[in-house]
C-alpha atoms as a PDB file:
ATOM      1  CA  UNK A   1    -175.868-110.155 135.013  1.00  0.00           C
ATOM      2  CA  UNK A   2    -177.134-108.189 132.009  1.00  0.00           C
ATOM      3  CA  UNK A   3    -174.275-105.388 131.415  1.00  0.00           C
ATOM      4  CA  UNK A   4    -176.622-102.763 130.659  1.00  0.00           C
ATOM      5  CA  UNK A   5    -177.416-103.037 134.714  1.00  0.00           C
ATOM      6  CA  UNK A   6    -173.647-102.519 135.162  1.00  0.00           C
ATOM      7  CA  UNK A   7    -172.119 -98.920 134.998  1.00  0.00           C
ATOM      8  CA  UNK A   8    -169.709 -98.635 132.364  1.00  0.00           C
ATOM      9  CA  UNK A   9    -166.628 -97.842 134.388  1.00  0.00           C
ATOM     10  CA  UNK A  10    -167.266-100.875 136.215  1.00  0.00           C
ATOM     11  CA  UNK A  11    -167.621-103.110 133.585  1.00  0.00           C
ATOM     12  CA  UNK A  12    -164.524-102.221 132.505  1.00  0.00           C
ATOM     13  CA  UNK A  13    -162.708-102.807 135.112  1.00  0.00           C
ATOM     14  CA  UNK A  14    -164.025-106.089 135.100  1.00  0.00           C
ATOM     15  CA  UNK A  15    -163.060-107.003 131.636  1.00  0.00           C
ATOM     16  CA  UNK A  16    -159.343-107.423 130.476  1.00  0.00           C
ATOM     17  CA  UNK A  17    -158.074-108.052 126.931  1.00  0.00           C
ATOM     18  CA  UNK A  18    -154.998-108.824 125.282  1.00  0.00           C
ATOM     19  CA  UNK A  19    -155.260-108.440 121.538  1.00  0.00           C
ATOM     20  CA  UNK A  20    -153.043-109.584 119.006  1.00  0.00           C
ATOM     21  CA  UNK A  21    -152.508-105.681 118.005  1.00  0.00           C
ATOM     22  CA  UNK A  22    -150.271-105.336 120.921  1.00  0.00           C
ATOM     23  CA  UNK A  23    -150.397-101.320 122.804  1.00  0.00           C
ATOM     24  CA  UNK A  24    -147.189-100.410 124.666  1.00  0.00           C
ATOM     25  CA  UNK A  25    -147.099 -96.350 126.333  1.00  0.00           C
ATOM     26  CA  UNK A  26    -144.632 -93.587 126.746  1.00  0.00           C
ATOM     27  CA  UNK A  27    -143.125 -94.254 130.120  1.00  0.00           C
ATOM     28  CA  UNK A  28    -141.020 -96.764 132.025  1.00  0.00           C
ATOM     29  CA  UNK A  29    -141.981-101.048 131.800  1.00  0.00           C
ATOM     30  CA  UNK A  30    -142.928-100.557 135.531  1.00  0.00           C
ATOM     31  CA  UNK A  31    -145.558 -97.980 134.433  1.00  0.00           C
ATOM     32  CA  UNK A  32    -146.402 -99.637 131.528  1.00  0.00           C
ATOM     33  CA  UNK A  33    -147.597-102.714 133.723  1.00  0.00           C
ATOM     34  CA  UNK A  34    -149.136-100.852 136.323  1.00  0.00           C
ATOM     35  CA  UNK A  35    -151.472 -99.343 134.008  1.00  0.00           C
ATOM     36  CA  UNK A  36    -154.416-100.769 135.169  1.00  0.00           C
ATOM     37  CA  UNK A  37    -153.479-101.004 138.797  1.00  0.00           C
ATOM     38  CA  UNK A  38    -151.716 -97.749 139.024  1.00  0.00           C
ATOM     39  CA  UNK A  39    -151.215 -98.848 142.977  1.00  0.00           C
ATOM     40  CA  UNK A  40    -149.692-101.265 142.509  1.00  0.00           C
ATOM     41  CA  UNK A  41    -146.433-101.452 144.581  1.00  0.00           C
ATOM     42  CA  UNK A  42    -143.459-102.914 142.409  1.00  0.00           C
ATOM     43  CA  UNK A  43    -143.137-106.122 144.155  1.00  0.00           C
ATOM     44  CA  UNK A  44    -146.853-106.677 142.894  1.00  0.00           C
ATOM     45  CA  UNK A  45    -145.565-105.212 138.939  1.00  0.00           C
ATOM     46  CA  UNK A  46    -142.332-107.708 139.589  1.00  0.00           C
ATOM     47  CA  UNK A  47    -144.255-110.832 140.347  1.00  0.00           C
ATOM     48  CA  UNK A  48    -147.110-110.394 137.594  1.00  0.00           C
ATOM     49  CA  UNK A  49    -143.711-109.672 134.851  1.00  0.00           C
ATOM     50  CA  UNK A  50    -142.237-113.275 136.429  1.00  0.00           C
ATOM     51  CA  UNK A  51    -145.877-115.036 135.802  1.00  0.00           C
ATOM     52  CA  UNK A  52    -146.109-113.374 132.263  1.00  0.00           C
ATOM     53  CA  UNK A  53    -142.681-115.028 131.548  1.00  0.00           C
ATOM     54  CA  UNK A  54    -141.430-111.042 131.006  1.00  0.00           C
ATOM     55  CA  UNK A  55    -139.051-110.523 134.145  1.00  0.00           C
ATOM     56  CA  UNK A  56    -136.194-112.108 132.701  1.00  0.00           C
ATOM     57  CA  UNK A  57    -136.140-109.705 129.358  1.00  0.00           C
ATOM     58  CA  UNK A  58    -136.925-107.170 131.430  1.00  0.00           C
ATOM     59  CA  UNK A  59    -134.132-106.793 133.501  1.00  0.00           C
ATOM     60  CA  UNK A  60    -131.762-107.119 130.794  1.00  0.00           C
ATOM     61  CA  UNK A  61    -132.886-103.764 129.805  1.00  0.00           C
ATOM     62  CA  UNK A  62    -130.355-100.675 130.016  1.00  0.00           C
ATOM     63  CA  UNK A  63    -132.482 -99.938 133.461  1.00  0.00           C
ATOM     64  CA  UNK A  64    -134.744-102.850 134.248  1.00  0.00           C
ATOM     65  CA  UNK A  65    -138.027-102.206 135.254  1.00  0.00           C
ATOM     66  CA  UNK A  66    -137.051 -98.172 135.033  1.00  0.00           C
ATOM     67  CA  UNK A  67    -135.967 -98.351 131.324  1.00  0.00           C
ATOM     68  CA  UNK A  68    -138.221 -95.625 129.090  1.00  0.00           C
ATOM     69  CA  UNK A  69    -139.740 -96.521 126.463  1.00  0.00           C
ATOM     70  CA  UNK A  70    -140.461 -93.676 123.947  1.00  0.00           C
ATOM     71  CA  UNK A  71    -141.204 -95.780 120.686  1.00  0.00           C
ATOM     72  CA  UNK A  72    -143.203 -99.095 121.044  1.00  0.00           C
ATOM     73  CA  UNK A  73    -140.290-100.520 117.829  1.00  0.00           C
ATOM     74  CA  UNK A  74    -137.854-100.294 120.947  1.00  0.00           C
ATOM     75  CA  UNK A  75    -139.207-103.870 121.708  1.00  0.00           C
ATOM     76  CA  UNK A  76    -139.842-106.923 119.975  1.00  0.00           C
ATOM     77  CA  UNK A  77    -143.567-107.879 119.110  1.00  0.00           C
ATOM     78  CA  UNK A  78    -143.119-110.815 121.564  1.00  0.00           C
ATOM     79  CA  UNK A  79    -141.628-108.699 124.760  1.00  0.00           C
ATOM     80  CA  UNK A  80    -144.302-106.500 124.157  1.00  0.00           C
ATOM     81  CA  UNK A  81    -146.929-108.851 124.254  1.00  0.00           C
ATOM     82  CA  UNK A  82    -145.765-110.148 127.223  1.00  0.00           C
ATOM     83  CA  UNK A  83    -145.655-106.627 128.884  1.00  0.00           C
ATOM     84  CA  UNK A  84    -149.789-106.774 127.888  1.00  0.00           C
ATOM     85  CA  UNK A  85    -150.387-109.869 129.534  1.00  0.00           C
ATOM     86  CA  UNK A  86    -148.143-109.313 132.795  1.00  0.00           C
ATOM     87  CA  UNK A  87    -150.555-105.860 132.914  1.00  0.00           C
ATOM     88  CA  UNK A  88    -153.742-107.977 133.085  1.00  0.00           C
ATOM     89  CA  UNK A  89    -152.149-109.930 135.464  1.00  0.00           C
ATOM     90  CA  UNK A  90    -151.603-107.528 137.519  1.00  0.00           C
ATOM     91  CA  UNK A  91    -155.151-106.172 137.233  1.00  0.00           C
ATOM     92  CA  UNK A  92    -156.750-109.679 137.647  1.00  0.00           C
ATOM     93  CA  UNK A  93    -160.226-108.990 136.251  1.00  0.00           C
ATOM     94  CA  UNK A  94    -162.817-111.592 136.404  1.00  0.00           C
ATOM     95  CA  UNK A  95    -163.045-111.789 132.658  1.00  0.00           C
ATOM     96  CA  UNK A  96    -160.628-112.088 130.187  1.00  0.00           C
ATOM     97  CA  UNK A  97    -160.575-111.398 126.284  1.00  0.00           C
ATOM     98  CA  UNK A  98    -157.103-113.203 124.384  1.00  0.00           C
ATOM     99  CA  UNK A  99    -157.823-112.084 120.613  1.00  0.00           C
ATOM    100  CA  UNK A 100    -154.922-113.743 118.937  1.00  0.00           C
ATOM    101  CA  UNK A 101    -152.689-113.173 121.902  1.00  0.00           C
ATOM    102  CA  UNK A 102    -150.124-115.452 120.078  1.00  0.00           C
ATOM    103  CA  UNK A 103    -150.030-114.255 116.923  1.00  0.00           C
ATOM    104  CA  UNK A 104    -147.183-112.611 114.705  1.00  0.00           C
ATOM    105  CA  UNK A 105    -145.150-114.353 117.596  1.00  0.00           C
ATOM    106  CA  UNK A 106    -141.728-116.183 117.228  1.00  0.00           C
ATOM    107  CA  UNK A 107    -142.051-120.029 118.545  1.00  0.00           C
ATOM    108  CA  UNK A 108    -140.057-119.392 121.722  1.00  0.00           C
ATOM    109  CA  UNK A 109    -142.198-116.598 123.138  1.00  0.00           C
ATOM    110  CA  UNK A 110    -145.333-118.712 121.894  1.00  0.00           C
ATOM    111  CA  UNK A 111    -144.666-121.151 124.376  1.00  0.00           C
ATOM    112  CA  UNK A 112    -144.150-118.167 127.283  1.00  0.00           C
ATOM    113  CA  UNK A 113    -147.193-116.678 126.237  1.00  0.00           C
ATOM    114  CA  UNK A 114    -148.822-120.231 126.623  1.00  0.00           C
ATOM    115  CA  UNK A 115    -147.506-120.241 129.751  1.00  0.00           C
ATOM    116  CA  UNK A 116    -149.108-116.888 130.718  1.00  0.00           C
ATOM    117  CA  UNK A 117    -152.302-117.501 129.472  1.00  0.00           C
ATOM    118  CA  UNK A 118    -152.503-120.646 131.630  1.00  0.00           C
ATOM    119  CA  UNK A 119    -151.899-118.189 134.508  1.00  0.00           C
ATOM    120  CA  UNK A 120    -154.174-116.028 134.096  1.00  0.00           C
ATOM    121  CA  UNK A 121    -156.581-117.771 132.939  1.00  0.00           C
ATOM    122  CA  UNK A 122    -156.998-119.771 136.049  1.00  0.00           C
ATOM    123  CA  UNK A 123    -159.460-117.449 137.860  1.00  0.00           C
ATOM    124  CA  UNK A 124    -161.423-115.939 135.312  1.00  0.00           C
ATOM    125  CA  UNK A 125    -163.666-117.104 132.903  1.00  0.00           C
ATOM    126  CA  UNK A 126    -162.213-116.458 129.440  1.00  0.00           C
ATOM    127  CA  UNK A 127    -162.830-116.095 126.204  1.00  0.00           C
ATOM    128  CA  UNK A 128    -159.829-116.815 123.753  1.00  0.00           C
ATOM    129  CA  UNK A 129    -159.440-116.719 120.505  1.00  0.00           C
ATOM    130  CA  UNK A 130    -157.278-118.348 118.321  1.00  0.00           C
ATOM    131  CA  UNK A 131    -155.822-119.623 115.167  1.00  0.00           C
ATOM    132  CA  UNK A 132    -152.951-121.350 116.255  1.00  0.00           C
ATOM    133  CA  UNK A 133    -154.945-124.032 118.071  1.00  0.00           C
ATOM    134  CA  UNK A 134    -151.935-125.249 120.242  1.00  0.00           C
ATOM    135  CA  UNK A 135    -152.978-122.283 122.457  1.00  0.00           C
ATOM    136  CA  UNK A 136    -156.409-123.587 122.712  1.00  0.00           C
ATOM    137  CA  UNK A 137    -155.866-127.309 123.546  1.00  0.00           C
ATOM    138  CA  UNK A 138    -156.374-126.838 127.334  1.00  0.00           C
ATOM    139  CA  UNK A 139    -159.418-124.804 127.661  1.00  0.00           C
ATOM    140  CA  UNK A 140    -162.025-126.808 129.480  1.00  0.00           C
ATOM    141  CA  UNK A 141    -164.602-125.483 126.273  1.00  0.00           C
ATOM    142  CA  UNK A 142    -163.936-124.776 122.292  1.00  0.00           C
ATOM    143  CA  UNK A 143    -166.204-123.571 119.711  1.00  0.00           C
ATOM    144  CA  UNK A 144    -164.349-123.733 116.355  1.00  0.00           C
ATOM    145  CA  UNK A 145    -166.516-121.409 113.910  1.00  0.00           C
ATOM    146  CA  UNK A 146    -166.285-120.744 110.407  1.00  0.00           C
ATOM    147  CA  UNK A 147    -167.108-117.239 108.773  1.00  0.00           C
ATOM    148  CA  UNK A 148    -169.437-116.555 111.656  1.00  0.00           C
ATOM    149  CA  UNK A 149    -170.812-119.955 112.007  1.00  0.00           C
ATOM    150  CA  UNK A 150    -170.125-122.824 114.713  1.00  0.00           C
ATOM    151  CA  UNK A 151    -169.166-126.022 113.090  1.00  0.00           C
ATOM    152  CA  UNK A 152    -167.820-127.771 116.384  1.00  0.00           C
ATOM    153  CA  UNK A 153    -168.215-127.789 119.695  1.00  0.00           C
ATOM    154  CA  UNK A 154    -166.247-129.551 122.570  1.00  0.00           C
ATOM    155  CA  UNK A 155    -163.097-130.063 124.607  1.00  0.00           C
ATOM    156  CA  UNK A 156    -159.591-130.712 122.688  1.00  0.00           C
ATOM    157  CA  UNK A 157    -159.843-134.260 122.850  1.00  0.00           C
ATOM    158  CA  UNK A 158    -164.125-134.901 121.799  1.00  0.00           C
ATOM    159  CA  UNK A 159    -162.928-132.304 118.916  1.00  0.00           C
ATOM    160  CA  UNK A 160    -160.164-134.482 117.789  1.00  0.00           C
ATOM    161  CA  UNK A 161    -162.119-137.888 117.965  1.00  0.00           C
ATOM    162  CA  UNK A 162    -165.020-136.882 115.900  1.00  0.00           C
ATOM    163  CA  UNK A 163    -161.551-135.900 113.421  1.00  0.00           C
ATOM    164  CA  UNK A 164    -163.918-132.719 111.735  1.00  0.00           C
ATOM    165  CA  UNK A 165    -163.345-129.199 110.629  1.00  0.00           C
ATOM    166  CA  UNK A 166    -161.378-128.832 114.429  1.00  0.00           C
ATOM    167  CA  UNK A 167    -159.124-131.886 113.502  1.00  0.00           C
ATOM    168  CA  UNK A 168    -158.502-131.176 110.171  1.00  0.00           C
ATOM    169  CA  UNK A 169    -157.334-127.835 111.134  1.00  0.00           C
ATOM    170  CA  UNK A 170    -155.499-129.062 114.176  1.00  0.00           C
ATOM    171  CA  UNK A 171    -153.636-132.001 111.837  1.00  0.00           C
ATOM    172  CA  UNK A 172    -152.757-129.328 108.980  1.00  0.00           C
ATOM    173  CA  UNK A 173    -151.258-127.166 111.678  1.00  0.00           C
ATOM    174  CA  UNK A 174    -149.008-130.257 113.263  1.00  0.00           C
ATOM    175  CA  UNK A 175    -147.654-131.750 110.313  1.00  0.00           C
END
């Protein structure tokens, strides 16, 4: 569908993104999450926080789900990463932009995030992007590009048997 046949607000709604520049509002986790669904009922905001590996953080706040945030520093890069991607969860739109969802991460919330992404990536067609090629290895297509320009072209394993630019990275990154 060309999106200049498709009104704005709609394509919108269609599109969700998790950048590496991670956004976190004034107001409670719960309404932080629901912010693209904001009907959402909290059993719905609970069980897209357990799929973005965030519940468990979460209710070790002062007040759970209900704790306010006033100052995005009041959470780690990680937990608030994982607040973004339990948010698009909950919004499940058909199309889904990771922009160095991982980065600036510690290891441990690397591998949750991995997690997540494998979540909600399931029924959507996405489009990540990504350094750290360990959260790349599973998608079904990869274009590795260079200053603008595609080099490679394949799945995880083709990439790593032809042992080009993809591998080289991929090795350098591993070792």
């Amino acid at each position: 569908i060309n999106i200049k046949d498709i009104e704005l607000n709609n394509l919108r709604k269609n599109i969700g993104m998790v950048l590496q520049d991670t956004k976190i509002f004034q107001g409670t986790i719960k309404e932080n999450i629901a912010y693209g669904n904001p009907n959402a009922t909290f059993k719905d905001i609970k069980n897209a926080a357990k799929l973005a590996y965030a519940d468990s953080f979460i209710r070790n706040l002062p007040h759970g789900y209900n704790t306010f945030i006033n100052n995005p520093d009041e959470l780690s890069e990680g937990q608030v990463q994982l607040i973004n991607i339990a948010r698009i969860i909950l919004s499940k739109p058909p199309i889904l932009i990771l922009d160095e969802a991982t980065s600036n991460i510690d290891l441990l919330t690397e591998s949750s995030i991995k997690k997540a992404i494998l979540e909600i990536t399931k029924n959507s067609t996405s489009i990540i992007i990504a350094h750290r090629l360990s959260t790349i290895q599973n998608c079904d297509f990869i274009v590795f590009m260079d200053e603008g320009k595609i080099l490679e072209i394949g799945t995880h394993s083709e990439l790593m048997n032809k042992k080009g630019y993809y591998y080289t990275m991929y090795k350098s990154q591993f070792e």
